[in-house]
Protein backbone atom coordinates (compact mmCIF):
# COMPACT_ATOMS: atom_id res chain seq x y z
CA UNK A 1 14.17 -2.36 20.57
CA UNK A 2 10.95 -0.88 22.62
CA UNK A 3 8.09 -3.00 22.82
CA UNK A 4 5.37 -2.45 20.67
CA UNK A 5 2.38 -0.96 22.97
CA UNK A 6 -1.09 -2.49 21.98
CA UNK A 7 -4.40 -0.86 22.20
CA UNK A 8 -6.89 -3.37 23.55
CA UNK A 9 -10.04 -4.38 20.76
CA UNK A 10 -13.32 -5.71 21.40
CA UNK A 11 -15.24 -7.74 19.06
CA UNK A 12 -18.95 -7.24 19.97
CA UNK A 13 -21.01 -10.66 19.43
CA UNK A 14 -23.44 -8.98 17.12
CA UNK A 15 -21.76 -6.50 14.46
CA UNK A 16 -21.06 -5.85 11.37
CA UNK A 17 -18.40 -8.88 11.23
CA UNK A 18 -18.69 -12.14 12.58
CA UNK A 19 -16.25 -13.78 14.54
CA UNK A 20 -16.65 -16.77 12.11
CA UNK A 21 -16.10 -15.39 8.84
CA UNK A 22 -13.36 -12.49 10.21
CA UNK A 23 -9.15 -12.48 10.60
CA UNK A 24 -7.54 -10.67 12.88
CA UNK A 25 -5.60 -7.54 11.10
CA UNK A 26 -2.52 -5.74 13.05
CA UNK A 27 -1.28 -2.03 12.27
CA UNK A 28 1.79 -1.74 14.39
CA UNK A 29 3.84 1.81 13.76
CA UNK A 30 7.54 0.54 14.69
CA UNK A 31 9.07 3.69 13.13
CA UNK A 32 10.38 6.39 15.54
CA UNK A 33 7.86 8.57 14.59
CA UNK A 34 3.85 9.14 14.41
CA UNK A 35 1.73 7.62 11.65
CA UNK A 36 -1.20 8.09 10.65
CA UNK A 37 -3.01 4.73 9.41
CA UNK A 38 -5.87 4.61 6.68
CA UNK A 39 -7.99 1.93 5.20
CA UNK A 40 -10.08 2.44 1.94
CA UNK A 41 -12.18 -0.12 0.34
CA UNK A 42 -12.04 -0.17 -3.52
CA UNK A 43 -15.42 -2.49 -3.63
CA UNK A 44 -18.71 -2.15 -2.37
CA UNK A 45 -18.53 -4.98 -0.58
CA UNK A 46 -17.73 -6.21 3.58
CA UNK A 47 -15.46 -4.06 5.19
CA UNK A 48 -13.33 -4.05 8.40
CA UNK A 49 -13.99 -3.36 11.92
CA UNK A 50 -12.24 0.13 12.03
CA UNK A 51 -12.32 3.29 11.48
CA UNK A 52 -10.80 4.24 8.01
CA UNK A 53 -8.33 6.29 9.75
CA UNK A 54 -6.18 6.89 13.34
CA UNK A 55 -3.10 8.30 14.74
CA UNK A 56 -0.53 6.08 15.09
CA UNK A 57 2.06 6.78 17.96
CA UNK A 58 5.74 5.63 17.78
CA UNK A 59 5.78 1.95 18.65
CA UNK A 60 2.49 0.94 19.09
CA UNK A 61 -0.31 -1.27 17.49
CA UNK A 62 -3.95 -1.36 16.90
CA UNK A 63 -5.38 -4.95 16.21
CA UNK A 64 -8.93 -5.45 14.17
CA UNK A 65 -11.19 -7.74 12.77
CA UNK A 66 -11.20 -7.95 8.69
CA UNK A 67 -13.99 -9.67 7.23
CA UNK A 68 -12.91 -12.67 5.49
CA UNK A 69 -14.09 -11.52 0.97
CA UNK A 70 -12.73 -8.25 1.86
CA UNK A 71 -11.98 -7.09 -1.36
CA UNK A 72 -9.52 -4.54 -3.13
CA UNK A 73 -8.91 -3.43 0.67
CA UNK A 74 -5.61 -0.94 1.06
CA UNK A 75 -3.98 0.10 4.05
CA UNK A 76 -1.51 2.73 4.02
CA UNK A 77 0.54 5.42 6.28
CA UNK A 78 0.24 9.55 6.32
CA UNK A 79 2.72 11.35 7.42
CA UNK A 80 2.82 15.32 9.28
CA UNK A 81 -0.79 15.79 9.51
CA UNK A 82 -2.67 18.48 11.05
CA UNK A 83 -6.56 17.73 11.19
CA UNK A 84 -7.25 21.55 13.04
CA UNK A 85 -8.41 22.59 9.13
CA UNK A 86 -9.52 19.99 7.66
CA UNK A 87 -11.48 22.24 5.11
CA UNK A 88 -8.43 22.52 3.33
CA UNK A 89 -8.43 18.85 2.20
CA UNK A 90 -4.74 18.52 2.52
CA UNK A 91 -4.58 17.22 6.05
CA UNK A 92 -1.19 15.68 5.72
CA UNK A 93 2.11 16.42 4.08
CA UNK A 94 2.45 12.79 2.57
CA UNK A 95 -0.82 9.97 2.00
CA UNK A 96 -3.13 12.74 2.92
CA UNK A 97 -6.86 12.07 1.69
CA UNK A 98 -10.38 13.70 1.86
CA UNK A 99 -12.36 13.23 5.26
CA UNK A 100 -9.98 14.72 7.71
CA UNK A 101 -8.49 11.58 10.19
CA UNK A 102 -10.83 9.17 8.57
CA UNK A 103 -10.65 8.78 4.97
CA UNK A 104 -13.70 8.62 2.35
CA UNK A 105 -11.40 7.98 -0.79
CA UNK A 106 -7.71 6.63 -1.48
CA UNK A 107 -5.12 9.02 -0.40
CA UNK A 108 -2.91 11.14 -2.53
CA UNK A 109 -0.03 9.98 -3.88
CA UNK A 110 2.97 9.44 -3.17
CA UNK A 111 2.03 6.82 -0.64
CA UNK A 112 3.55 3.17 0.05
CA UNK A 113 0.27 0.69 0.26
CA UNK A 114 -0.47 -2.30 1.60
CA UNK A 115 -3.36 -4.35 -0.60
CA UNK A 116 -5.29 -7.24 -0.12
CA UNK A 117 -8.05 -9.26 -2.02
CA UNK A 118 -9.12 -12.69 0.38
CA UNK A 119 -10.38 -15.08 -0.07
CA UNK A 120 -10.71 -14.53 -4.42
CA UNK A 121 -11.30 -18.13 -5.30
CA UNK A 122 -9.20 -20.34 -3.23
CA UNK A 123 -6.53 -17.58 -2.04
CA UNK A 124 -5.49 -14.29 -0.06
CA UNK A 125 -3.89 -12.33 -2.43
CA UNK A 126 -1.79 -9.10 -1.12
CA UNK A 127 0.98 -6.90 -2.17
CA UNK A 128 3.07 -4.05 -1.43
CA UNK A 129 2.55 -1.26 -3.93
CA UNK A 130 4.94 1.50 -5.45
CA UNK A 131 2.95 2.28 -8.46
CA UNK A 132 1.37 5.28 -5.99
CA UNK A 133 5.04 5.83 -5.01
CA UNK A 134 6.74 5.42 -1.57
CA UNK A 135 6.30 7.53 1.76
CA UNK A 136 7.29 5.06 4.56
CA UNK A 137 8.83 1.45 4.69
CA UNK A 138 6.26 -1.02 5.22
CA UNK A 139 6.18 -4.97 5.58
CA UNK A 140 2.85 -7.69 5.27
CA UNK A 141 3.90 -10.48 7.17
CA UNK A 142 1.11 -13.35 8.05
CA UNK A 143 1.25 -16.35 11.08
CA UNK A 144 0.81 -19.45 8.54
CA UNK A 145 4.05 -19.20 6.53
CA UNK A 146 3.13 -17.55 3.90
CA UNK A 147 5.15 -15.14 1.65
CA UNK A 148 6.41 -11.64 2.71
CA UNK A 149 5.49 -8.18 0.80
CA UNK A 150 7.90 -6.14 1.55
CA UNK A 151 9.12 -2.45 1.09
CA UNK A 152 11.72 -2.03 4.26
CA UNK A 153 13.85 0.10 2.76
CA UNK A 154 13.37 4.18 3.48
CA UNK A 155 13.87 5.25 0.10
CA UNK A 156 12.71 8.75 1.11
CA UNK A 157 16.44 9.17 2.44
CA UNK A 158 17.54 8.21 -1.21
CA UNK A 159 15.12 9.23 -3.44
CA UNK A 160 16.31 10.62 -7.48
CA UNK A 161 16.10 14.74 -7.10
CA UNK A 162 13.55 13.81 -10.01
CA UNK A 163 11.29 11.67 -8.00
CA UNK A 164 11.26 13.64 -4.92
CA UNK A 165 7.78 14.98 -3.16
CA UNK A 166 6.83 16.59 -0.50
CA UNK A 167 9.42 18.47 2.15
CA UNK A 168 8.66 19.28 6.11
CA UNK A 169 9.62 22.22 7.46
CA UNK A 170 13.10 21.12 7.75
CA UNK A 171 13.44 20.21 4.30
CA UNK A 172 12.84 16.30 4.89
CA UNK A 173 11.89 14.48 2.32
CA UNK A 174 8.66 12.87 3.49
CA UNK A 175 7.94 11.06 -0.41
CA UNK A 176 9.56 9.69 -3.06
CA UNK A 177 7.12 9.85 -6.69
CA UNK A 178 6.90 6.92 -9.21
CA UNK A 179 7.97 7.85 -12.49
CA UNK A 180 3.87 8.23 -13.10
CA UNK A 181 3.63 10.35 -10.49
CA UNK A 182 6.50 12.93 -11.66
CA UNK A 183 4.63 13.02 -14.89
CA UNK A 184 8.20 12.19 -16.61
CA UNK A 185 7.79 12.34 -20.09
CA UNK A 186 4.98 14.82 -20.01
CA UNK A 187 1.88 13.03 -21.16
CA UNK A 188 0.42 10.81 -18.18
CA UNK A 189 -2.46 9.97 -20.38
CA UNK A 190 -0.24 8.31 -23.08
CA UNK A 191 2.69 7.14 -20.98
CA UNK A 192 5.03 3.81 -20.81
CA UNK A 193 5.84 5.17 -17.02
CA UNK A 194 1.72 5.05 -16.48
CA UNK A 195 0.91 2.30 -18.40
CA UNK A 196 -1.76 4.43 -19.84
CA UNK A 197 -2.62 5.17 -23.92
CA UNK A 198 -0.66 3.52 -26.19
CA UNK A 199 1.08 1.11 -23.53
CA UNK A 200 -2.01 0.15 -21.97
CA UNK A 201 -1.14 -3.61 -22.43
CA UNK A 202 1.25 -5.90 -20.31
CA UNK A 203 2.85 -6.47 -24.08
CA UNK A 204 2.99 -2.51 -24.10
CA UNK A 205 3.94 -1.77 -20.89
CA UNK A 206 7.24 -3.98 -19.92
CA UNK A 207 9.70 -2.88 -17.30
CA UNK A 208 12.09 -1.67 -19.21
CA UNK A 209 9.85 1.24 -20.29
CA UNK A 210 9.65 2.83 -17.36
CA UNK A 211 11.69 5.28 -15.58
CA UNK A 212 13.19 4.16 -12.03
CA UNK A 213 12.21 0.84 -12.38
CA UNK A 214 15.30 -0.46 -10.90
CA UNK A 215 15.63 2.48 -8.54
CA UNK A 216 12.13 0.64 -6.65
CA UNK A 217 12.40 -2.68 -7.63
CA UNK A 218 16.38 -3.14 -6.89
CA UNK A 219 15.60 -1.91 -3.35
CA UNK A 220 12.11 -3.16 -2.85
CA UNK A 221 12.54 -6.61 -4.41
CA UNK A 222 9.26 -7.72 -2.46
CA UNK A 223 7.22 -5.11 -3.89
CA UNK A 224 5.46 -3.89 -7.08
CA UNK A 225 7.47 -1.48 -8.89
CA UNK A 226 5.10 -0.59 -11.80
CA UNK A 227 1.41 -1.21 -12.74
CA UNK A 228 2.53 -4.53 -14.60
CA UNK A 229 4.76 -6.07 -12.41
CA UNK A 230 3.15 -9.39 -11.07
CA UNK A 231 5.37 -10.51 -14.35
CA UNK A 232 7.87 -10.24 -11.85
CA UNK A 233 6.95 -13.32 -10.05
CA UNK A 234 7.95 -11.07 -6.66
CA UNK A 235 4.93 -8.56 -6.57
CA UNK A 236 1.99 -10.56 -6.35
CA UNK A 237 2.03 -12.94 -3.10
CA UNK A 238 -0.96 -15.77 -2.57
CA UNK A 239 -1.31 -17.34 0.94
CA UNK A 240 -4.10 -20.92 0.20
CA UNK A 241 -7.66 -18.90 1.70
CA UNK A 242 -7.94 -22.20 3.88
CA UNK A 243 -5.31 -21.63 6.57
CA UNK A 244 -7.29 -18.64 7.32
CA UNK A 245 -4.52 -16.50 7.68
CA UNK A 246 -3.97 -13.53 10.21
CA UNK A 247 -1.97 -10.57 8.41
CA UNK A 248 0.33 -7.44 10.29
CA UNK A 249 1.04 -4.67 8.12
CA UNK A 250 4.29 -2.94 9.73
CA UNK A 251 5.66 0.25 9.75
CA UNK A 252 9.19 0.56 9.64
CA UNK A 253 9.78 -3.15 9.78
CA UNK A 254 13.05 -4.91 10.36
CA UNK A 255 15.58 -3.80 7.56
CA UNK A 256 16.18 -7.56 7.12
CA UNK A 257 12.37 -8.89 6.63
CA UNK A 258 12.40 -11.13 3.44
CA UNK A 259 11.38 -14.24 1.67
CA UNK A 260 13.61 -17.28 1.97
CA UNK A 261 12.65 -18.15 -1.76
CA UNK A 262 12.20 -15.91 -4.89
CA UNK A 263 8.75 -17.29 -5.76
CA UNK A 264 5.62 -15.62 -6.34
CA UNK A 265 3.86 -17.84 -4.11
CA UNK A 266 4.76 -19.81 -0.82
CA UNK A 267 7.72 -19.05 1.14
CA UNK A 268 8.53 -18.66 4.63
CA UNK A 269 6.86 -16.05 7.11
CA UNK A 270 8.86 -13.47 8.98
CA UNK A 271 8.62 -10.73 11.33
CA UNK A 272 8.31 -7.67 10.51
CA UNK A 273 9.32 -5.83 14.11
CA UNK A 274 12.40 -4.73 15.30
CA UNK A 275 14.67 -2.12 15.08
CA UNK A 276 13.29 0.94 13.17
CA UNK A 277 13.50 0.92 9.49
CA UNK A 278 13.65 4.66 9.04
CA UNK A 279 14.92 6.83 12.24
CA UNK A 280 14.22 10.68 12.96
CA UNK A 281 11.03 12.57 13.53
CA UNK A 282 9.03 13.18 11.06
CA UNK A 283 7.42 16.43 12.59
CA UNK A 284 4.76 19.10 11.68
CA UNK A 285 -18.70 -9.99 -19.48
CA UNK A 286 -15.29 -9.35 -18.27
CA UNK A 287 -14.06 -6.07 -19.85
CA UNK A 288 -10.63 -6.37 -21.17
CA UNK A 289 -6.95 -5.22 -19.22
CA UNK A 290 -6.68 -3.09 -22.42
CA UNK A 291 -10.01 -0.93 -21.87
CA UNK A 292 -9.54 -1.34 -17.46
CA UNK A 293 -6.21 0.18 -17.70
CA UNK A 294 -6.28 4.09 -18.83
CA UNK A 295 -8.64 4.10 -16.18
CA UNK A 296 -6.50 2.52 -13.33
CA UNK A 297 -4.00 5.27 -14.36
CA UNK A 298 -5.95 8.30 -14.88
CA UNK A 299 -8.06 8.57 -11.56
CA UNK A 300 -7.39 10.94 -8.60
CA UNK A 301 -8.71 11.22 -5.28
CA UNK A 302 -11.50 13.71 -4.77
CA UNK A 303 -9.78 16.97 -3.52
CA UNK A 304 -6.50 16.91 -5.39
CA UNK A 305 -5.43 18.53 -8.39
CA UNK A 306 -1.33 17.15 -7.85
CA UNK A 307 0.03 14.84 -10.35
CA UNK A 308 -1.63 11.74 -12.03
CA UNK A 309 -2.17 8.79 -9.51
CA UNK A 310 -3.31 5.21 -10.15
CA UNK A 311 -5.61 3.69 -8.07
CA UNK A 312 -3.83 0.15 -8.06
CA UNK A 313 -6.59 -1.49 -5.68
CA UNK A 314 -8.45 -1.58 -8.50
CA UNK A 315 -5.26 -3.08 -10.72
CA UNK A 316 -5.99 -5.77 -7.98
CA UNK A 317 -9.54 -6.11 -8.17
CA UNK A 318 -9.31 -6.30 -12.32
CA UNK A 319 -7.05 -8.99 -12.07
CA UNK A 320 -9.16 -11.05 -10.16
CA UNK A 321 -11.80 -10.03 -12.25
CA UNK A 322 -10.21 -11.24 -15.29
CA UNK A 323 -8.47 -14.34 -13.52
CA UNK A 324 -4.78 -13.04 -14.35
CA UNK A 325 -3.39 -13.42 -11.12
């Protein structure tokens, strides 16, 4: 396996987070092919020490500092982008977002994300999400032993004819839609596949409602596989907000990296590097979950008239809000 390359980082002593109150984030791209990384920050809160958006090369890493309430934070990977017209908002074939290389609002779907919500109370809480879809296999892994989130699996390479999105030139498959996303069923605004309307409820909205839940979830144990799917006990992960932890989000990650337990909480840590997960080039007064979710389901990113996306940061941020976690 090549060694991951790492861009150098400087924390200056004065800026805009402290050394005290920060964790050290790492982006490493171990995928045979370029990604492009973005951040977007679903609260108006701290954010982190990096610019919402870079090019990735093949086996490298960028480290960062994350301040430590940074909250309804997503990371996630674009693929075949082409910033030389940015005026055309879609920048990228897959996760592309408004802004050009650095994003001003979540990407466009389908995209595999990375979320996080520190320090909420007494713990991190993170996840892998598939509710915007899948683009590229991803892994959180943290240095205090805490559970994996986990999507290592390329499902672009076996994604339902139904559920596939967008094509290179060479006919690659470069996304695979949630059953949301393909609008299956017709009606995203009244949907058991969008948790929207009538099945707005986690009593509305169960698993076996929705289209391809096994496809995701029977590949991407480790992941969320629809909007309600902490239920689970596999979606949601908690690391205790006093070890402090330190957090890598990997591209591509080892096909093996898993939990040692099935528990929502706890578990071993793992690494996420080694040998690429998907080969080939890529080329050119609290509200209630009732009134929050229509919403969660019905936004879109400012540019893009594709089908419906959620915005499932903010599925992370409501639960905290609401203390359903």
């Amino acid at each position: 396996m090549p060694l991951l390359m790492t861009y150098a980082f400087y924390v200056p002593i004065l800026g805009s987070v402290s050394l005290a109150s920060a964790r050290t984030f790492t982006v490493a791209n171990n995928c045979s092919y370029t990604v492009w990384p973005a951040i977007f920050t679903g609260s108006s809160g701290s954010t982190p020490d990096q610019p919402t958006g870079w090019e990735a090369p093949p086996h490298t890493s960028v480290s960062f500092s994350v301040p430590n309430d940074w909250d309804s934070g997503r990371i996630w990977g674009r693929l075949a982008c082409d910033f030389s017209n940015s005026s055309t908002g879609q920048t990228c074939l897959s996760g592309s977002c408004s802004g050009g290389l650095e994003c001003t609002a979540p990407g466009n779907t389908p995209a595999s994300l990375a979320e996080w919500t520190l320090s909420a109370g007494s713990n991190d809480y993170y996840d892998v999400s598939l509710v915007d879809g899948f683009n590229v296999p991803l892994a959180i892994t943290n240095n205090v032993g805490c559970s994996v989130a986990s999507c290592p699996v390329d499902l672009d390479a076996i994604c339902p004819d139904s559920l596939k999105g967008p094509t290179n030139s060479s006919g690659t498959v470069l996304g695979c839609m949630s059953a949301c996303g393909a609008n299956l069923g017709g009606d995203s605004s009244n949907s058991p596949n969008c948790c929207s309307g009538d099945h707005s409820t986690t009593a509305t909205c169960p698993s076996s409602g929705v289209d391809y839940y096994s496809f995701f979830k029977g590949n991407c144990p480790d992941a969320y596989a629809f909007a309600y799917d902490e239920s689970s006990g596999t979606a949601l992960w908690t690391c205790d907000a006093s070890k402090n932890a330190d957090y890598t989000l990997t591209f591509c990650p080892a096909a093996d990296v898993s939990n040692s337990t099935t528990s929502g909480a706890g578990g071993s840590g793992a690494s996420a590097t080694g040998s690429s997960g998907a080969a080939g080039a890529i080329g050119t007064a609290s509200p209630t979950a009732a009134q929050l979710a229509p919403a969660m389901c019905s936004l879109r990113p400012t540019g893009f008239a594709q089908q419906p996306i959620y915005i499932s940061t903010f599925r992370t941020m409501v639960r905290k809000m609401l203390r359903v976690f």
